[in-house]
Protein backbone atom coordinates (compact mmCIF):
# COMPACT_ATOMS: atom_id res chain seq x y z
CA UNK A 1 195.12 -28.86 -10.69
CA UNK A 2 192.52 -29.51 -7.90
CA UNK A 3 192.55 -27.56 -4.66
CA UNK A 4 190.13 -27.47 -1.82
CA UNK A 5 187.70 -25.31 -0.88
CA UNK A 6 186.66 -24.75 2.93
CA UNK A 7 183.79 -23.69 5.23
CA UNK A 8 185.52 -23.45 8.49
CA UNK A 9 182.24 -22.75 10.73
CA UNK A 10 181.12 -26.25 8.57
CA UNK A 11 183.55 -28.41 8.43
CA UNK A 12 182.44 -29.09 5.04
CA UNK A 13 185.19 -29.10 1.56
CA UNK A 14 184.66 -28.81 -1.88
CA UNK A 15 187.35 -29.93 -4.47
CA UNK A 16 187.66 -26.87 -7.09
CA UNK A 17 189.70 -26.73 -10.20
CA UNK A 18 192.56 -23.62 -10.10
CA UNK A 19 190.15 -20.41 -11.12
CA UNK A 20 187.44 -21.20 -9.96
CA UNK A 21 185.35 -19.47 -7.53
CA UNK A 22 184.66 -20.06 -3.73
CA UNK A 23 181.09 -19.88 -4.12
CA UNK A 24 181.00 -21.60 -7.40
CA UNK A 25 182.87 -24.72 -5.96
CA UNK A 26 180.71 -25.05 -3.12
CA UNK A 27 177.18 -24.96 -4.78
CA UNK A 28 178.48 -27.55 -7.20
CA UNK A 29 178.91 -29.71 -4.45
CA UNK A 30 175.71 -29.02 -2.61
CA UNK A 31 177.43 -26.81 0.16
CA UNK A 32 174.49 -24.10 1.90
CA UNK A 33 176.15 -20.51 1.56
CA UNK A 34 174.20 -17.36 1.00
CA UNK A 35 174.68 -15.91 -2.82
CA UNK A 36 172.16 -13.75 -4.51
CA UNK A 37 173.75 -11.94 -7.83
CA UNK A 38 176.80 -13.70 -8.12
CA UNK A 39 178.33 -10.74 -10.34
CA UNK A 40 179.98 -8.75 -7.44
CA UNK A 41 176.91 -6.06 -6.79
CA UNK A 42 175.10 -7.54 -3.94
CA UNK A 43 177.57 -8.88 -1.56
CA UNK A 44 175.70 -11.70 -0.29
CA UNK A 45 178.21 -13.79 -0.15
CA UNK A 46 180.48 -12.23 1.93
CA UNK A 47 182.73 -14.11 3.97
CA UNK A 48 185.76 -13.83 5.82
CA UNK A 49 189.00 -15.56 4.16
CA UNK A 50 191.05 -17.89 7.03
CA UNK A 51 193.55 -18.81 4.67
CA UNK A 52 194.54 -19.89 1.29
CA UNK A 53 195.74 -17.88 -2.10
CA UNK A 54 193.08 -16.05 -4.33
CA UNK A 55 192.82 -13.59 -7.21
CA UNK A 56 189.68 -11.03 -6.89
CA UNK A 57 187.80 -10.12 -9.68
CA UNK A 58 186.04 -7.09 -10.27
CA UNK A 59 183.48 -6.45 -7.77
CA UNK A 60 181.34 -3.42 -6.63
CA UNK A 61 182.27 -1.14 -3.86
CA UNK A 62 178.18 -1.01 -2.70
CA UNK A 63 178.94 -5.03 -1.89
CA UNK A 64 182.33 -5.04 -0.23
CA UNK A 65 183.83 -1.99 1.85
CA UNK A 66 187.42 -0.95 1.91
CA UNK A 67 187.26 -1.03 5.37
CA UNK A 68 185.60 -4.91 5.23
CA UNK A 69 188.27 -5.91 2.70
CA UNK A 70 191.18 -4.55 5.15
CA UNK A 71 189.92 -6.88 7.70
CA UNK A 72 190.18 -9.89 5.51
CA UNK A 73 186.39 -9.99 4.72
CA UNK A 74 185.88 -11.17 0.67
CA UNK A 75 183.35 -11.98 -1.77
CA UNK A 76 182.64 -16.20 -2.31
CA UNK A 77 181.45 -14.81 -5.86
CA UNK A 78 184.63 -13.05 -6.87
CA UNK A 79 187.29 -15.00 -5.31
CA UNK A 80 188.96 -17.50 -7.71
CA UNK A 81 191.13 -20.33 -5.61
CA UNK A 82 194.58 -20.57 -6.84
CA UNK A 83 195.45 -22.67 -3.46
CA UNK A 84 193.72 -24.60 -0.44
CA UNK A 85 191.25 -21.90 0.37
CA UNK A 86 189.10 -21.76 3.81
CA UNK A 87 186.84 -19.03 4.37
CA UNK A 88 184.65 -18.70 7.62
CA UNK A 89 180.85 -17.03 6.80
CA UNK A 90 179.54 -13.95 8.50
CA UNK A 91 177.21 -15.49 10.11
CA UNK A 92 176.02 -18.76 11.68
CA UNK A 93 172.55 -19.07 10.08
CA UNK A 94 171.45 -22.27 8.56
CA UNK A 95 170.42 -22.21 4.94
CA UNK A 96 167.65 -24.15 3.42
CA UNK A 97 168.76 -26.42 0.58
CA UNK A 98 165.89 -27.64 -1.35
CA UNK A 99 166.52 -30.42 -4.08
CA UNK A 100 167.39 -28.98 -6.97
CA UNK A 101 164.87 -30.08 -9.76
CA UNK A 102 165.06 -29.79 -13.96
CA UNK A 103 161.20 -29.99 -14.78
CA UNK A 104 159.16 -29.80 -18.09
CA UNK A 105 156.47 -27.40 -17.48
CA UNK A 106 153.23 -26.60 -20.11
CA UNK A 107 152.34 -23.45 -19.88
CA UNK A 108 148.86 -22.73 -18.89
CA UNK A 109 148.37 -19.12 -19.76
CA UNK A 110 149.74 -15.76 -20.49
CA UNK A 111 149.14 -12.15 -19.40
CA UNK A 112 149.83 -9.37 -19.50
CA UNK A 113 150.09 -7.26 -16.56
CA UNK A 114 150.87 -3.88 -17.30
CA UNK A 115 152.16 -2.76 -20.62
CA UNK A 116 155.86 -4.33 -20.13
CA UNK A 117 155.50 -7.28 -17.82
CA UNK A 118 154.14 -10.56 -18.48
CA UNK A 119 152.70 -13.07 -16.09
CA UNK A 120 153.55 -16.73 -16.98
CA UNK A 121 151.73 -19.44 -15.35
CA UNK A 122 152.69 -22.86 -16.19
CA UNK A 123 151.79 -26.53 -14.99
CA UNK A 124 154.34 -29.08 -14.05
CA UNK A 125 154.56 -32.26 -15.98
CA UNK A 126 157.45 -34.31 -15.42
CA UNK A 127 160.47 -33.70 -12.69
CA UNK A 128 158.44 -32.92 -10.14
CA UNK A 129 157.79 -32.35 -7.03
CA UNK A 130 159.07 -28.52 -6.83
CA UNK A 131 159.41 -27.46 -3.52
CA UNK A 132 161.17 -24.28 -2.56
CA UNK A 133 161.25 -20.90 -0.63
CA UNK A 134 159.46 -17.78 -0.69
CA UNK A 135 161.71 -15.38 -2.62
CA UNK A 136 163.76 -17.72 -4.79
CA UNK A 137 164.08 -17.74 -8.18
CA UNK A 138 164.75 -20.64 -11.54
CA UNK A 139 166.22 -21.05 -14.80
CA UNK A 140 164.06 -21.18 -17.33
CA UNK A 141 164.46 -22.69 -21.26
CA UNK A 142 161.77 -21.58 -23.65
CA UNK A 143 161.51 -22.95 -26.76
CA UNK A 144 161.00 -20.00 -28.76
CA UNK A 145 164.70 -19.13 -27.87
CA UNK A 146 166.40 -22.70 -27.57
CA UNK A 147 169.90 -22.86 -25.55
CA UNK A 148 169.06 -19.32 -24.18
CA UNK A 149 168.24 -19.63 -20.14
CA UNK A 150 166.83 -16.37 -18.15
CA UNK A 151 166.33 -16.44 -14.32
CA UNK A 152 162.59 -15.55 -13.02
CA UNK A 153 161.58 -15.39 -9.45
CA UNK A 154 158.50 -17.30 -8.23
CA UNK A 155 155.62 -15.28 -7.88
CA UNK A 156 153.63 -18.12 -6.43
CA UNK A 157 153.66 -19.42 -3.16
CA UNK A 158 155.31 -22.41 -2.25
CA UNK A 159 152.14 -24.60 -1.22
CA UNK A 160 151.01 -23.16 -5.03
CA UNK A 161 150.77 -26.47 -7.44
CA UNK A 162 151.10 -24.00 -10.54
CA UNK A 163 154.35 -21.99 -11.03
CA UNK A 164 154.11 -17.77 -11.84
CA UNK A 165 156.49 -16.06 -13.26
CA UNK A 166 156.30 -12.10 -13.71
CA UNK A 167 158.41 -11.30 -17.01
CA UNK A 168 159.55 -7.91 -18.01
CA UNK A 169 159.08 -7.62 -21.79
CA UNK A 170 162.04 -5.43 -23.08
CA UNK A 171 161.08 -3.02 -26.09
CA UNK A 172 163.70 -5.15 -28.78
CA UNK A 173 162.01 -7.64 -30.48
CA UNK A 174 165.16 -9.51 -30.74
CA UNK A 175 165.48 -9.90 -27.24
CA UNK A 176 164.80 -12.73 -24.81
CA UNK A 177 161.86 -11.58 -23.79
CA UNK A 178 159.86 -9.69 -26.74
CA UNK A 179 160.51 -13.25 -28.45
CA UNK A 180 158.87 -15.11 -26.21
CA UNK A 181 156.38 -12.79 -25.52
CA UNK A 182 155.86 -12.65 -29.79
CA UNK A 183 156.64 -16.22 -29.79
CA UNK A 184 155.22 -18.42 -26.53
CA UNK A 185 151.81 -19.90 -26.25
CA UNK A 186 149.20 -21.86 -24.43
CA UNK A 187 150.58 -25.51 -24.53
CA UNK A 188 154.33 -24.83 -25.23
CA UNK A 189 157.01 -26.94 -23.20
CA UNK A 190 159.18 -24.59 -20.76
CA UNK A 191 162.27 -26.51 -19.06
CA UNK A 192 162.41 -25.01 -15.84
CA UNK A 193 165.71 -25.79 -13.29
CA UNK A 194 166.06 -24.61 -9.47
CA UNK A 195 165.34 -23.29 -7.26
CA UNK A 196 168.21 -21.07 -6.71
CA UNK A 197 168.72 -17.93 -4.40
CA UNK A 198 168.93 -17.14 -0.63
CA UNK A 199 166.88 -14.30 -0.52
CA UNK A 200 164.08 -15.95 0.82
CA UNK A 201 161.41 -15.74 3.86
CA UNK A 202 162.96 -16.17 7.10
CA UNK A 203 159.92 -17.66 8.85
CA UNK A 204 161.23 -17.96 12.42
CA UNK A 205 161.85 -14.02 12.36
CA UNK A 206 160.02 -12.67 15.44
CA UNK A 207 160.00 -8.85 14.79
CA UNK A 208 158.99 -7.11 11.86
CA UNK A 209 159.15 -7.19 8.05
CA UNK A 210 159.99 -4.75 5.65
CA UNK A 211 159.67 -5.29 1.97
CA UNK A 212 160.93 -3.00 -0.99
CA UNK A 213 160.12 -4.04 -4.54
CA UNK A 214 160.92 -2.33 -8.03
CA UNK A 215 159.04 -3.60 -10.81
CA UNK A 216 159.00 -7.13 -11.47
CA UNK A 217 161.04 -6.75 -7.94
CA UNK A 218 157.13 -7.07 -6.97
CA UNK A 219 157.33 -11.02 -8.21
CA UNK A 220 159.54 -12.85 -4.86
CA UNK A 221 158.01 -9.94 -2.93
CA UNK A 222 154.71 -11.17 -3.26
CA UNK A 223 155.39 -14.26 -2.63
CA UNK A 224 157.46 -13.52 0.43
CA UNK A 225 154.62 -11.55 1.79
CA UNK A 226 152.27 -14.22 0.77
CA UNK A 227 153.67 -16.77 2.48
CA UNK A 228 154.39 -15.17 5.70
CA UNK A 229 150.67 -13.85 5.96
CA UNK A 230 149.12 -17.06 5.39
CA UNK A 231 150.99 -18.85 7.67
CA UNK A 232 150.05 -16.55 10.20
CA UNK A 233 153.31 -14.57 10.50
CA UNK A 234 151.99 -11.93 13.25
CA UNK A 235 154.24 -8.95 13.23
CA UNK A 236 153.74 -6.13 11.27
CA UNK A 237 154.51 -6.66 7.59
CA UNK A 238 155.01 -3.28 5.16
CA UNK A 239 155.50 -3.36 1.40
CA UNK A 240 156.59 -0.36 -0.60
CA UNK A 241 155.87 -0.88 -4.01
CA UNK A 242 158.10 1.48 -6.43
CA UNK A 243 156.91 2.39 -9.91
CA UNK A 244 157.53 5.09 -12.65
CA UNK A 245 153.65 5.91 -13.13
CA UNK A 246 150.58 4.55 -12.88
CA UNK A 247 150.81 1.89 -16.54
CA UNK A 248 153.61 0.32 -14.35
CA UNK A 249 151.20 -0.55 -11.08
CA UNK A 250 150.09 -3.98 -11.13
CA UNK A 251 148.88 -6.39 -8.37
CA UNK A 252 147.12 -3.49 -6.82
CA UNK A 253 143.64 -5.36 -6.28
CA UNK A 254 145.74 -7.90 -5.10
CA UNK A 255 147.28 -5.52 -2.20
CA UNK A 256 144.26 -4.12 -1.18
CA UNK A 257 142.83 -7.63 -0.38
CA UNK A 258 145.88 -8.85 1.82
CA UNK A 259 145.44 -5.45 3.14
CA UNK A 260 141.68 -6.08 4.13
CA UNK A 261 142.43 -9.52 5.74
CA UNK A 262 145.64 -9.12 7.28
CA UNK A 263 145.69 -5.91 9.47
CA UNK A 264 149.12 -6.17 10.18
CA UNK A 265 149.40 -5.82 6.66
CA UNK A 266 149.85 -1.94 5.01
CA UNK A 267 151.05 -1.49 1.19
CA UNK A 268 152.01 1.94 0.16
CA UNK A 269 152.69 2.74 -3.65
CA UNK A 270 155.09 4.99 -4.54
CA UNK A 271 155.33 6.74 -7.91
CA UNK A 272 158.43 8.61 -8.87
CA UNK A 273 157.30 10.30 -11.92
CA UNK A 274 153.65 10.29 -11.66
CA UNK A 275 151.27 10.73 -14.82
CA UNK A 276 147.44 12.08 -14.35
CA UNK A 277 145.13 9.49 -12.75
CA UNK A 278 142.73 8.86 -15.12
CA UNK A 279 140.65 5.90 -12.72
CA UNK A 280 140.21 5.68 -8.98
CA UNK A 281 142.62 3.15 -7.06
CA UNK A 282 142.87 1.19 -4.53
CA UNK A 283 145.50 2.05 -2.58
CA UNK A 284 146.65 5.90 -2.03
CA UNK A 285 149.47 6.83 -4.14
CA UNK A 286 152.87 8.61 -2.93
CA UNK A 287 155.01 10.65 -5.03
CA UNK A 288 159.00 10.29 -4.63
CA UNK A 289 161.12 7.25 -4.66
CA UNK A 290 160.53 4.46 -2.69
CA UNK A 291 163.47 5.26 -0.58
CA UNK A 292 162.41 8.26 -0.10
CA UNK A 293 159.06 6.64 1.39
CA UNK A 294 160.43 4.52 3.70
CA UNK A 295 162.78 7.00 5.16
CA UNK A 296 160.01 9.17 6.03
CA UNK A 297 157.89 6.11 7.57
CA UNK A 298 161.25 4.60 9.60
CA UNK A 299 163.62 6.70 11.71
CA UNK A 300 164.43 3.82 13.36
CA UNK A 301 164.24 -0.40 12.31
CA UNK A 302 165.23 -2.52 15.57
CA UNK A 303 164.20 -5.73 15.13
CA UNK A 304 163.53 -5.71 11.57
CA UNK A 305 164.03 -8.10 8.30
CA UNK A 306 164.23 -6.36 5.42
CA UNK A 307 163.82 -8.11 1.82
CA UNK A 308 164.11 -5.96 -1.02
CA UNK A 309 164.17 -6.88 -5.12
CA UNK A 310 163.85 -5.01 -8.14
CA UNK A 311 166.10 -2.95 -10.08
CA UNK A 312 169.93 -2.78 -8.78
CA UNK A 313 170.02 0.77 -8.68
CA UNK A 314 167.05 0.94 -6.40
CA UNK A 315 168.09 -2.10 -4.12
CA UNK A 316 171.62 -0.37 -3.79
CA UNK A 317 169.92 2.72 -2.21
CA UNK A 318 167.52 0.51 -0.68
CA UNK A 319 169.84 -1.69 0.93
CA UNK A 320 171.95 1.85 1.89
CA UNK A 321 169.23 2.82 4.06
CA UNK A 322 168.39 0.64 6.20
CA UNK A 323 171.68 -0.07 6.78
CA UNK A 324 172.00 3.28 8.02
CA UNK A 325 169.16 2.74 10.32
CA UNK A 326 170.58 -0.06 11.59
CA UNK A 327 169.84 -2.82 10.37
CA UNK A 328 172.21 -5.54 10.19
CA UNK A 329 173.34 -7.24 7.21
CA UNK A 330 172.64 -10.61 8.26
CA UNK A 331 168.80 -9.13 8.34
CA UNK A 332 168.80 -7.92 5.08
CA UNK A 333 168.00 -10.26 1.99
CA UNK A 334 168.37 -8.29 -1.28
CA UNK A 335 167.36 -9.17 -4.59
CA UNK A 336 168.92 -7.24 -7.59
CA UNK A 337 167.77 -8.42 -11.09
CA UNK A 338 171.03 -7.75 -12.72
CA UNK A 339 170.39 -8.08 -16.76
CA UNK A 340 171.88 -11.55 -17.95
CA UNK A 341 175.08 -11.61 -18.35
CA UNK A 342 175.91 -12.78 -21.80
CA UNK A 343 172.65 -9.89 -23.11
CA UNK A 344 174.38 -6.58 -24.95
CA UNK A 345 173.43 -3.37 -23.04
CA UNK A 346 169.98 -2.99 -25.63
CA UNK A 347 169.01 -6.60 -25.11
CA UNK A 348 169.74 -6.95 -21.40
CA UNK A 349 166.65 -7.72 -19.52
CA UNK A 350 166.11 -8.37 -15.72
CA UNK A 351 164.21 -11.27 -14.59
């Protein structure tokens, strides 16, 4: 049976089939509304129900607070419509909606970065043009592993012709990515689908930016920061850069460039389980978490946009603390790289 699904603040309806999901019924009919994980643990896509008769699935307390769910507040992720649903969103912001794009991409070349994360840089061929925003993220379809798709966030910038892709290479051979990475060369045929995600650069922002990244978190980061830089974004701009020790650091010539020309530019790197130094660096080197780093640098964050992406574990505490600073979360674009949901716990791998 078919329902409808409504954004009140919109005026814009989506038919949806009994079961199916607010948010899920509006992106399939090309209605803006901010998602990020769509498993429960970001809450994103929080929005406050008007009306209408849903079940909730399982979702994670970090996203939606007792007290938020008491006052009628719900996740568009979790919420499966069993009746005419409207729902209202927290807050008024317009989201960009680029075309969304299947392409055939050939992929140009392959590195490796640091000893578990691959950088993938492939040319478009057909299904172009790509356009999207700083921090969002595709499908991709490699051939090595037919019918298998794995979300990636852009490393590139958007005025970038050739797409980058920063892959974590899992240990498994059997999974996703150690088969690719075995598998994938020079000249292979990648179907690539997006762009997807609304954790992206917020370019009218006037005050400051803040930017956490775990990992391959560093990918939409970098193109976030990027972006903002070189189109001459003129508040102060901070990255924190977590890592385990120093064979996980990566992009740090990079850093120290957009450090040089941008003074309103600072990267720190923070190492929570630091190994001897055996070469100079770049950039100094801080020992803790990366929560832990920024705490000590911010007592206070008026006026601040905060994007953060990288492990969920580390974008839950992230995301934590600058609430408690004050940061609201309409200013607060997070980016957990939950492991795909159809992997087993020793093949899961984030994007």
């Amino acid at each position: 049976m078919s329902v409808t699904v409504t954004v009140a603040d919109l005026n814009q309806s989506a038919p949806a089939e009994e079961g199916q999901t607010v948010l899920d019924a509006l992106l399939a009919h090309g209605i803006g509304f901010a998602y990020s994980c769509q498993a429960g643990n970001c809450g994103t896509c929080r929005c406050e129900l008007v009306s209408g008769d849903i079940m909730e699935l399982e979702y994670s307390e970090h996203a939606l607070s007792v007290d938020e769910r008491s006052r009628g507040i719900v996740l568009a992720c979790r919420s499966q419509v069993w009746s005419d649903v409207v729902v209202r969103r927290l807050e008024a912001e317009s989201f960009i909606v680029h075309p969304s794009r299947v392409l055939r991409c050939k992929v140009a070349d392959m590195t490796l970065l640091t000893h578990d994360i691959l950088r993938l840089r492939m040319d478009i061929v057909t299904g172009g043009p790509f356009t999207f925003s700083a921090g969002q993220f595709a499908s991709l379809e490699f051939p090595v592993v037919p019918g298998i798709v794995r979300d990636y966030s852009m490393a590139n910038r958007p005025d970038e012709r050739q797409l980058e892709f920063h892959i974590r290479i899992m240990p498994t051979p059997e999974s996703v990515s150690g088969r690719l990475a075995a598998g994938l060369r020079p000249g292979d045929m990648v179907k690539v689908s997006g762009p997807l995600g609304t954790a992206y650069l917020r370019s009218r922002h006037a005050g400051a930016m803040l930017c956490v990244a775990g990992g391959s978190g560093l990918a939409p980061v970098k193109s976030i920061v990027e972006t903002a830089l070189e189109e001459g974004f003129d508040q102060p701009v901070h990255l924190y850069f977590g890592a385990r020790a120093e064979r996980d650091v990566y992009f740090e010539a990079e850093l120290a460039e957009l450090q040089r020309r941008f003074r309103r530019f600072k990267a720190h790197i923070v190492l929570s389980a630091p190994d001897a130094q055996t070469a100079p660096t770049l950039l100094p080197r801080r020992v803790g978490l990366v929560t832990e780093a920024v705490a000590a640098d911010f007592p206070a964050m008026k006026g601040f946009k905060v994007y953060i992406a990288g492990p969920p574990p580390m974008v839950d505490a992230a995301t934590a603390l600058v609430r408690e600073r004050g940061i609201e979360s309409r200013d607060i674009h997070a980016d957990a790289f939950f492991p795909a949901a159809n992997a087993t716990k020793q093949t899961a791998e984030a994007r």
